[in-house]
Each structure stands twice: as structure tokens, then as C-alpha cells.
PDB file of N, CA and C in Angstrom:
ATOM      1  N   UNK A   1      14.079  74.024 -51.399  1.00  0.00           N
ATOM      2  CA  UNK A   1      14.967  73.394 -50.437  1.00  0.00           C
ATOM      3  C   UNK A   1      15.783  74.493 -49.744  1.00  0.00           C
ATOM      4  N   UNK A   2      15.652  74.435 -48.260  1.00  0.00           N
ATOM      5  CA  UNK A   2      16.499  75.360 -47.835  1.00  0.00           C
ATOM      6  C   UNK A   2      17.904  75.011 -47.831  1.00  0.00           C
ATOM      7  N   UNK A   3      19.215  75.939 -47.565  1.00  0.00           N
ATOM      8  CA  UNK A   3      20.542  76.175 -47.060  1.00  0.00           C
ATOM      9  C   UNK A   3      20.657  74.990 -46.491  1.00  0.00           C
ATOM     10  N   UNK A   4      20.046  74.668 -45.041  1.00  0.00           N
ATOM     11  CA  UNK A   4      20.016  73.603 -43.814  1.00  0.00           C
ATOM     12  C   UNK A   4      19.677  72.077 -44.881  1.00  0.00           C
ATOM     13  N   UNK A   5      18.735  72.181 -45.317  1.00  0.00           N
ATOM     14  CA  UNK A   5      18.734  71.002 -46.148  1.00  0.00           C
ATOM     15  C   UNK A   5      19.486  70.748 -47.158  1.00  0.00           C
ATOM     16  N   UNK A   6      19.776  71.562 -47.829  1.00  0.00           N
ATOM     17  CA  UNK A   6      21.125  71.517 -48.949  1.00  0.00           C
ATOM     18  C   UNK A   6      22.286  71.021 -48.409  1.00  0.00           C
ATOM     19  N   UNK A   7      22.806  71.398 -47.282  1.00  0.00           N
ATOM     20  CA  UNK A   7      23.747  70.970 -46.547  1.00  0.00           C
ATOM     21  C   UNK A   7      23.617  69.154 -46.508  1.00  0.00           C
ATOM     22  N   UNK A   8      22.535  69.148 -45.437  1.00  0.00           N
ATOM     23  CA  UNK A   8      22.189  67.918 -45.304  1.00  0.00           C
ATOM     24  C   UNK A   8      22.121  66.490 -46.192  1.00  0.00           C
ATOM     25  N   UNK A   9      21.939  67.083 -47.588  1.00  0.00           N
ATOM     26  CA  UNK A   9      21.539  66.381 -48.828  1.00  0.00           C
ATOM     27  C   UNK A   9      23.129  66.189 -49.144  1.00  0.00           C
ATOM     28  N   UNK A  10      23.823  67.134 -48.768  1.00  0.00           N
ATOM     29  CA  UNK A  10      25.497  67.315 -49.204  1.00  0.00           C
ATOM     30  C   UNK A  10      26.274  66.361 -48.770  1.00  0.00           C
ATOM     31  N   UNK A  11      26.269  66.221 -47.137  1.00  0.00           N
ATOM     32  CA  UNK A  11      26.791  65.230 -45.649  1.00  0.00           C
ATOM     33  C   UNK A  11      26.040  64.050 -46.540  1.00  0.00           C
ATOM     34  N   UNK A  12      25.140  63.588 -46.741  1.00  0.00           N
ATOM     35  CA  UNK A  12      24.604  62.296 -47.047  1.00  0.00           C
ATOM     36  C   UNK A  12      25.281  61.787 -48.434  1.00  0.00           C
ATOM     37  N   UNK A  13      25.208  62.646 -49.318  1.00  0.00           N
ATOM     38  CA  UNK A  13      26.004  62.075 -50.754  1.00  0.00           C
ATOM     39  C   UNK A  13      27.838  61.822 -50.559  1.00  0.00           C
ATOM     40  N   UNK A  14      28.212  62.938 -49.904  1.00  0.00           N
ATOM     41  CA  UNK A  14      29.820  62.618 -50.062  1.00  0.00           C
ATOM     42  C   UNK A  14      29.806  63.492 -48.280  1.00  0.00           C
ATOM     43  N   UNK A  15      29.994  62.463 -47.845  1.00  0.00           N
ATOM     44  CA  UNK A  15      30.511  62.919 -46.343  1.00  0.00           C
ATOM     45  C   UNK A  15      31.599  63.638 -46.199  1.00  0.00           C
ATOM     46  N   UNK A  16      33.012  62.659 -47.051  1.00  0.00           N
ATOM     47  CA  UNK A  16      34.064  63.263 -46.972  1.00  0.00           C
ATOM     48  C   UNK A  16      34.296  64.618 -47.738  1.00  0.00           C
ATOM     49  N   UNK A  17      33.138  64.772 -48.558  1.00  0.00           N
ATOM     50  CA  UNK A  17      33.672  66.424 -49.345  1.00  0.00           C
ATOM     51  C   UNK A  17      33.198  67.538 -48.879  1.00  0.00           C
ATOM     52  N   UNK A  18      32.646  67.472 -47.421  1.00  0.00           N
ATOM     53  CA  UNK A  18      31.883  68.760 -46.457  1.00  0.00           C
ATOM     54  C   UNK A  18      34.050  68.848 -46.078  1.00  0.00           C
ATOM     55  N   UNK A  19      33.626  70.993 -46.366  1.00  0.00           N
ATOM     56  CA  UNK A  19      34.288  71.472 -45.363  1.00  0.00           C
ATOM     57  C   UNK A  19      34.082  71.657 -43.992  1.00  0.00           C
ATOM     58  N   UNK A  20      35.336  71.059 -42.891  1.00  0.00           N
ATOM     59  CA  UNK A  20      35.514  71.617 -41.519  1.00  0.00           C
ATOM     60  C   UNK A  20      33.917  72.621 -41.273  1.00  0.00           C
ATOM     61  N   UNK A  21      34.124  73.795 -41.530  1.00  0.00           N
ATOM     62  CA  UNK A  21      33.454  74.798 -41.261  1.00  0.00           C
ATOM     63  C   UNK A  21      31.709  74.364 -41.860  1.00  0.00           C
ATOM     64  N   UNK A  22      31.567  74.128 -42.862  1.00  0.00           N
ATOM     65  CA  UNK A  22      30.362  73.449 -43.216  1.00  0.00           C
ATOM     66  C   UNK A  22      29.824  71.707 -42.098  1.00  0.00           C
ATOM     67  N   UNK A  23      31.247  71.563 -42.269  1.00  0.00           N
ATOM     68  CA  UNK A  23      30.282  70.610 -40.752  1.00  0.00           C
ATOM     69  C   UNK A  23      29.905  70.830 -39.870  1.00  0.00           C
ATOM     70  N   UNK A  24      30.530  72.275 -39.081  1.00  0.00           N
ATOM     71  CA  UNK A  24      30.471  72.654 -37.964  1.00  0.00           C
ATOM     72  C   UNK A  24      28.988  73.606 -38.139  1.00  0.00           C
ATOM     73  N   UNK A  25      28.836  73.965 -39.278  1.00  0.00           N
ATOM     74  CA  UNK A  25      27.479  74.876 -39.590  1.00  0.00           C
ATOM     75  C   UNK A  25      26.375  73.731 -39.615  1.00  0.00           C
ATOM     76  N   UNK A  26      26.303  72.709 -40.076  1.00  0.00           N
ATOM     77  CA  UNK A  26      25.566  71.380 -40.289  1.00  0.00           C
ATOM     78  C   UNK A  26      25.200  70.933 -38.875  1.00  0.00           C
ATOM     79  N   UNK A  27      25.968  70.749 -38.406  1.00  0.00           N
ATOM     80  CA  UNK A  27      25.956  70.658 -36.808  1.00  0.00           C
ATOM     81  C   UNK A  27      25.081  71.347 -35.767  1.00  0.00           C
ATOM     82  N   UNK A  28      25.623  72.788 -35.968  1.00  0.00           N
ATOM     83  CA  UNK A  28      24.882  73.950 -35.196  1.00  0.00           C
ATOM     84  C   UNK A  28      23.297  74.081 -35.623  1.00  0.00           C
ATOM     85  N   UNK A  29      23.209  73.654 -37.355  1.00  0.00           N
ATOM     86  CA  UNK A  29      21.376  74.043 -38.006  1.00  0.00           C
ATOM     87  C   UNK A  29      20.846  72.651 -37.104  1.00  0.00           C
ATOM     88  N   UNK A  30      21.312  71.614 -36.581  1.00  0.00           N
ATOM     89  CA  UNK A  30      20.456  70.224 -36.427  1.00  0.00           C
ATOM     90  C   UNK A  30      20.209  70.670 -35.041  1.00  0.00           C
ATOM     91  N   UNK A  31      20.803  72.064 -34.231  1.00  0.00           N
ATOM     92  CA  UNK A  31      20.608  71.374 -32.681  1.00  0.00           C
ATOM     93  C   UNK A  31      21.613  71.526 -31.792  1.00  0.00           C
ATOM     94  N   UNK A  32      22.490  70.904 -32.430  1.00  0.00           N
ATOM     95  CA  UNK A  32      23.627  69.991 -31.923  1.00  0.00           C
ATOM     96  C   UNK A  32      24.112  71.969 -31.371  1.00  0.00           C
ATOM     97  N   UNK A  33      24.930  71.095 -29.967  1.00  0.00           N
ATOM     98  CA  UNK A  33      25.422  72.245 -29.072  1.00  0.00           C
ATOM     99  C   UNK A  33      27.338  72.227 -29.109  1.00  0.00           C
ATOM    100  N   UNK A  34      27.840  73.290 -29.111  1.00  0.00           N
ATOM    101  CA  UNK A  34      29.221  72.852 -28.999  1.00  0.00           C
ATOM    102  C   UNK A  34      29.638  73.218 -27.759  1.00  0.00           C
ATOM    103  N   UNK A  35      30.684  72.084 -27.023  1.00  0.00           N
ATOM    104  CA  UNK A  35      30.896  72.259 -25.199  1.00  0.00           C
ATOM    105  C   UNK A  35      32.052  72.735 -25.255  1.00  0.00           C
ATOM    106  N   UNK A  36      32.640  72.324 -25.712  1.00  0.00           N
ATOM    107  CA  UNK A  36      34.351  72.894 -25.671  1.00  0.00           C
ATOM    108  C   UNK A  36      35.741  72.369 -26.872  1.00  0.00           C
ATOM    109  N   UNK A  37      36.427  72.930 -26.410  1.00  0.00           N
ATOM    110  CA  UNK A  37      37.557  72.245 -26.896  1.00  0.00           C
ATOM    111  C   UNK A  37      39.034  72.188 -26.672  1.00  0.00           C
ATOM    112  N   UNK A  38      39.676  71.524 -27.048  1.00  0.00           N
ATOM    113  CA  UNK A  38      41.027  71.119 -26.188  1.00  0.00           C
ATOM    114  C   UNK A  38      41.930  70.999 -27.229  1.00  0.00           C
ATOM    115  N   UNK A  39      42.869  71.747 -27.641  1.00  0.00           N
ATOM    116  CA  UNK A  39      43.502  71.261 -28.737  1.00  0.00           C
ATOM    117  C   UNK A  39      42.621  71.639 -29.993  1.00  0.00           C
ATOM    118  N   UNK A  40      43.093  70.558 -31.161  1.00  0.00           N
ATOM    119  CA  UNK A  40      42.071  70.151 -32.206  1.00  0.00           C
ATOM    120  C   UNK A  40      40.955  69.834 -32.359  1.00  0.00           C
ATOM    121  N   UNK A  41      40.186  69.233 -30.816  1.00  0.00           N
ATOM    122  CA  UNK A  41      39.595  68.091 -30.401  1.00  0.00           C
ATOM    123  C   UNK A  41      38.166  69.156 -30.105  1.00  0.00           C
ATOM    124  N   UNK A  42      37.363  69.500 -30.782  1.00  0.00           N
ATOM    125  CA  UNK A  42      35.813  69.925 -30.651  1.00  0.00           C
ATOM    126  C   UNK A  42      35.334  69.000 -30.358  1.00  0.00           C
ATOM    127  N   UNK A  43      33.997  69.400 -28.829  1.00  0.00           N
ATOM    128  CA  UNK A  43      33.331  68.783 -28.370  1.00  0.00           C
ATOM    129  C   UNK A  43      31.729  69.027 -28.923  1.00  0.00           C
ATOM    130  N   UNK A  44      30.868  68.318 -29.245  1.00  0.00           N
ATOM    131  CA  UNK A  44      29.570  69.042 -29.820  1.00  0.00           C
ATOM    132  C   UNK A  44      28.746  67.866 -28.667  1.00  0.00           C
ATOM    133  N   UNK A  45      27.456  68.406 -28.477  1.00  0.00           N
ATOM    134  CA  UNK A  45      26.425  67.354 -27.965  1.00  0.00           C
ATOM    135  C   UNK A  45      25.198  67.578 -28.665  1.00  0.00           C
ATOM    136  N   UNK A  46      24.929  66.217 -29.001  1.00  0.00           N
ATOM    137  CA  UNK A  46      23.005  66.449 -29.513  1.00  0.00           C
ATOM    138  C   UNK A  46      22.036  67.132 -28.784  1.00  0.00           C
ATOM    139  N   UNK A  47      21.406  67.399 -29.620  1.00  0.00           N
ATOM    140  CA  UNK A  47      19.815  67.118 -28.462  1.00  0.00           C
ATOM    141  C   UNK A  47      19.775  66.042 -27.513  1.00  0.00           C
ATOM    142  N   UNK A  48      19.262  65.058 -28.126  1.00  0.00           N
ATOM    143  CA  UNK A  48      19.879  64.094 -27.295  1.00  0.00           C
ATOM    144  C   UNK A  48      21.110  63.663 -26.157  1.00  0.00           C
ATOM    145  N   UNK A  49      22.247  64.651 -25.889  1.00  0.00           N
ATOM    146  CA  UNK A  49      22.760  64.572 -25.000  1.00  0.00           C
ATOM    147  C   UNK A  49      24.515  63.403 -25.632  1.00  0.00           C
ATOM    148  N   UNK A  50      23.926  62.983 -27.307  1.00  0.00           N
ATOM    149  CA  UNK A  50      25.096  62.369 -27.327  1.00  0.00           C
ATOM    150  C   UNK A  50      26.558  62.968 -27.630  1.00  0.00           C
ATOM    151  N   UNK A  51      27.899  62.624 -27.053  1.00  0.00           N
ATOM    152  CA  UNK A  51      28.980  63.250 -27.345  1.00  0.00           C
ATOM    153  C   UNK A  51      29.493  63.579 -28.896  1.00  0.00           C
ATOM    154  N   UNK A  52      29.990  63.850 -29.406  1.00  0.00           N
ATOM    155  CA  UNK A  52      30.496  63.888 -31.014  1.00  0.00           C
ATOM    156  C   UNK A  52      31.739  64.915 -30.935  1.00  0.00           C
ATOM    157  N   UNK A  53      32.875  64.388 -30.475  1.00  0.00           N
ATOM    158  CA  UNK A  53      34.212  64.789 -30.865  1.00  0.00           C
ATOM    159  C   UNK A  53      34.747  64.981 -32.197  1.00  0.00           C
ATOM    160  N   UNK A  54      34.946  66.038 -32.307  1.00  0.00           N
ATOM    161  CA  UNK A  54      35.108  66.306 -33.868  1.00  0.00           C
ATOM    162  C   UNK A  54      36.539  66.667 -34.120  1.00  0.00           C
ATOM    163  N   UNK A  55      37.856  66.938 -35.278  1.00  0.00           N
ATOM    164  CA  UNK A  55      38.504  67.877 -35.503  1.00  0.00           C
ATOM    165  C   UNK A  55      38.688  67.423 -36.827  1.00  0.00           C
ATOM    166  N   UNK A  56      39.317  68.527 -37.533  1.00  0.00           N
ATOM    167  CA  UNK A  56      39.669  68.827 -39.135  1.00  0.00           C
ATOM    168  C   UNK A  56      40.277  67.561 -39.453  1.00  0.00           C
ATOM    169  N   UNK A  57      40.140  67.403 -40.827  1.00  0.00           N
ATOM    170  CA  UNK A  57      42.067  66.686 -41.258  1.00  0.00           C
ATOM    171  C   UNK A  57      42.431  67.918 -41.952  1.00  0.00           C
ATOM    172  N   UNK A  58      44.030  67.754 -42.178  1.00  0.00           N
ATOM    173  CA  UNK A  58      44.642  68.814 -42.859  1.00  0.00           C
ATOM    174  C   UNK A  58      44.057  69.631 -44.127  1.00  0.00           C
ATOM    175  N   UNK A  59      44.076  70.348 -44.009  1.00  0.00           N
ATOM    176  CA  UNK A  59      43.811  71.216 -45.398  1.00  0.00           C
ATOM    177  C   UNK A  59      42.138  71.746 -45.450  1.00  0.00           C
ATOM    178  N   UNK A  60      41.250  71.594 -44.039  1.00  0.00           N
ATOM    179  CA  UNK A  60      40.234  72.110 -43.657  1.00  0.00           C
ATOM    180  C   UNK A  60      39.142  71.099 -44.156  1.00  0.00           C
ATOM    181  N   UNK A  61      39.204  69.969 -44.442  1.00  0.00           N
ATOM    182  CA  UNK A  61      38.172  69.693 -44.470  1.00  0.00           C
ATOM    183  C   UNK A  61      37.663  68.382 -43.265  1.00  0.00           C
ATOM    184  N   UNK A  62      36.809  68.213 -43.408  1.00  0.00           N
ATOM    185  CA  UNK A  62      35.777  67.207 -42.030  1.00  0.00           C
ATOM    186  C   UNK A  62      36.264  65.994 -42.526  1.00  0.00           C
ATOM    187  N   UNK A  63      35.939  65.246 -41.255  1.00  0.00           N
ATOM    188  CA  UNK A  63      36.746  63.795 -41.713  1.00  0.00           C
ATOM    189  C   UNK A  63      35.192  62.958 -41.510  1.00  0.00           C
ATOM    190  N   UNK A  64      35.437  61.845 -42.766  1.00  0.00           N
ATOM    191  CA  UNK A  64      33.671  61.730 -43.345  1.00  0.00           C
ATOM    192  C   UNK A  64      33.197  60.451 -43.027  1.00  0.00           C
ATOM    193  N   UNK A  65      34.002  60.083 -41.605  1.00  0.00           N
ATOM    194  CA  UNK A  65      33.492  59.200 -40.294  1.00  0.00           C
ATOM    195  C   UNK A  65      32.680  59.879 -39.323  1.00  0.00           C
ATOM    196  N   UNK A  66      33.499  60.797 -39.020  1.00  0.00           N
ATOM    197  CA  UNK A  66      32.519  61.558 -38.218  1.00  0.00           C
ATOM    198  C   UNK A  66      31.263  62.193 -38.560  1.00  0.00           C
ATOM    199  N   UNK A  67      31.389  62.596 -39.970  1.00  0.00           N
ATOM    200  CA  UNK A  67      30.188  63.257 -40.689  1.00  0.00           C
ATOM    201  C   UNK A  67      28.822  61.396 -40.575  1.00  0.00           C
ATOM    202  N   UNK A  68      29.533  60.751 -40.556  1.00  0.00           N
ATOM    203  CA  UNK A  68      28.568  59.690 -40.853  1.00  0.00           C
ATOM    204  C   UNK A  68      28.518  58.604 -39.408  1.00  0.00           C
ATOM    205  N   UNK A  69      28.910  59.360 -38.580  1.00  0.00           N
ATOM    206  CA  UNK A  69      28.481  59.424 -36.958  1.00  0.00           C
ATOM    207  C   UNK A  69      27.610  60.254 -36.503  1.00  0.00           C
ATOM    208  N   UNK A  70      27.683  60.988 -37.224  1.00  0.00           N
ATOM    209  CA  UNK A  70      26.391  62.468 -36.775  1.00  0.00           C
ATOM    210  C   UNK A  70      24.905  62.119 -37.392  1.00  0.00           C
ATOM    211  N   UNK A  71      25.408  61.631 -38.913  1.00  0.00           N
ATOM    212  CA  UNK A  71      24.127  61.307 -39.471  1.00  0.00           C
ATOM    213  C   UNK A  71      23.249  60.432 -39.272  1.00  0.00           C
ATOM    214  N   UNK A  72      24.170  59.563 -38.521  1.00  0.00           N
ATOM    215  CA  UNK A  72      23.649  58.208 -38.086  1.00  0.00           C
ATOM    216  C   UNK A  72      22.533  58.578 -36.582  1.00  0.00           C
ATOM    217  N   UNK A  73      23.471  59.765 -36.033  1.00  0.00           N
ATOM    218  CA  UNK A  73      22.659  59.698 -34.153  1.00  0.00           C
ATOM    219  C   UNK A  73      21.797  61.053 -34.659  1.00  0.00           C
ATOM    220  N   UNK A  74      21.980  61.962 -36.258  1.00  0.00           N
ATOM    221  CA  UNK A  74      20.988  62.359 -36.449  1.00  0.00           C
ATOM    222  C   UNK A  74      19.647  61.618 -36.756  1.00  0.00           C
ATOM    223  N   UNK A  75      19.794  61.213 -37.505  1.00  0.00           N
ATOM    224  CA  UNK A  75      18.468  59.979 -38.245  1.00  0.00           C
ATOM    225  C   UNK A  75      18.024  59.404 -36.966  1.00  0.00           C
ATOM    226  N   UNK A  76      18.699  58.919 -36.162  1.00  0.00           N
ATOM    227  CA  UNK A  76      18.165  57.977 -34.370  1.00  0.00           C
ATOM    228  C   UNK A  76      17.453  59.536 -34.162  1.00  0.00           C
ATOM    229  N   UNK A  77      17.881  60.331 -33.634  1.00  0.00           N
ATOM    230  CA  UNK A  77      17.372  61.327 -32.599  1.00  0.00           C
ATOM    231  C   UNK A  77      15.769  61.499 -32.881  1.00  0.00           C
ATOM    232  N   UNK A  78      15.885  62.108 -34.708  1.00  0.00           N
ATOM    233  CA  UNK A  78      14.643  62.170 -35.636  1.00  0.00           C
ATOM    234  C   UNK A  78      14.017  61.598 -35.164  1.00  0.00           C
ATOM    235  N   UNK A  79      13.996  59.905 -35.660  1.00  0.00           N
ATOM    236  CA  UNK A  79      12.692  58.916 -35.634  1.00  0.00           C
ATOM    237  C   UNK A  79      12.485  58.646 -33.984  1.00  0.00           C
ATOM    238  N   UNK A  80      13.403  59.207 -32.991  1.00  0.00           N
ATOM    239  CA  UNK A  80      12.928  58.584 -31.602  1.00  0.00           C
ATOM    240  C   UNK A  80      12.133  60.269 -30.975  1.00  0.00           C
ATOM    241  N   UNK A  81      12.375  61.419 -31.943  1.00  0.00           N
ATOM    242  CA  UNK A  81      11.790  62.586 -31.546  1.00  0.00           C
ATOM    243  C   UNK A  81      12.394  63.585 -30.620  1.00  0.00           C
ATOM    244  N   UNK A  82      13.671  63.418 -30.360  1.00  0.00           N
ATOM    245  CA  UNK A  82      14.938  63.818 -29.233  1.00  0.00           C
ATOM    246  C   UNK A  82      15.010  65.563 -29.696  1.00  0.00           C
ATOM    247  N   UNK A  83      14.822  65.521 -31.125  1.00  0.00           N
ATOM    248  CA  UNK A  83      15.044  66.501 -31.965  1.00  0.00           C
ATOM    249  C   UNK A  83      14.011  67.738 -31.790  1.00  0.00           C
TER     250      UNK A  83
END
């Protein structure tokens, strides 16, 4: 199993226990592009072209809605081939 999939296997069991920075690495291995940011407020886009606004909660880690917004328009992108 690679790094990229270890990750992946990680986001799927406990969303909320990916660090900030491990989401943002999770992110970057799938594809996913980052556009900007404003504040707190990271912008990422799929392959697919979909938006995914991201930022920390306190103390660095990913907030594990968003992790399970990604996984969700990851898994779509997959089975429709966007990817």
C-alpha cells in the first residue's frame, strides 16, 4: 500500500483525525488543484472542476465535514472517470 493510499484509508476511517496539512497533502495526491486563498479560507478544485473551500479548526487539524465532502466528490469523480 502506498503513502497516497494510506492516507486515503486514514480520511475514510476517522475523517476528523487527519491533520490540516495531511488533508491538504490528500488533496494535492488525488488531483485536486489549490486556487487561492483569503484569510483562513483555502480554495482547492477537482479534476472535475468542483469547488472545496477548506480551513483548519484550531489546533491544526482538518475539519472532518469537509474531509467527507472531498471523499464523497472523490468517489463521484472515480466512478464517472473525471479523475
Amino acid at each position: 500500500m502506498t503513502k497516497a493510499e494510506k492516507l486515503l484509508a486514514k480520511a475514510r476511517n476517522a475523517p476528523s483525525g487527519l491533520s490540516f496539512s495531511q488533508f491538504e497533502t490528500l488533496l494535492s495526491q488525488s488531483g485536486w488543484v489549490f486556487d487561492h486563498q483569503k484569510g483562513s479560507h483555502r480554495v482547492w478544485h477537482s479534476p472535475g472542476r468542483f469547488r472545496l473551500p477548506v480551513q483548519p479548526r484550531p489546533g491544526g487539524k482538518a475539519k472532518g465535514y469537509q474531509v467527507r465532502q472531498f471523499l464523497t466528490q472523490h468517489d463521484k469523480e472515480m466512478r464517472n472517470g473525471s479523475v
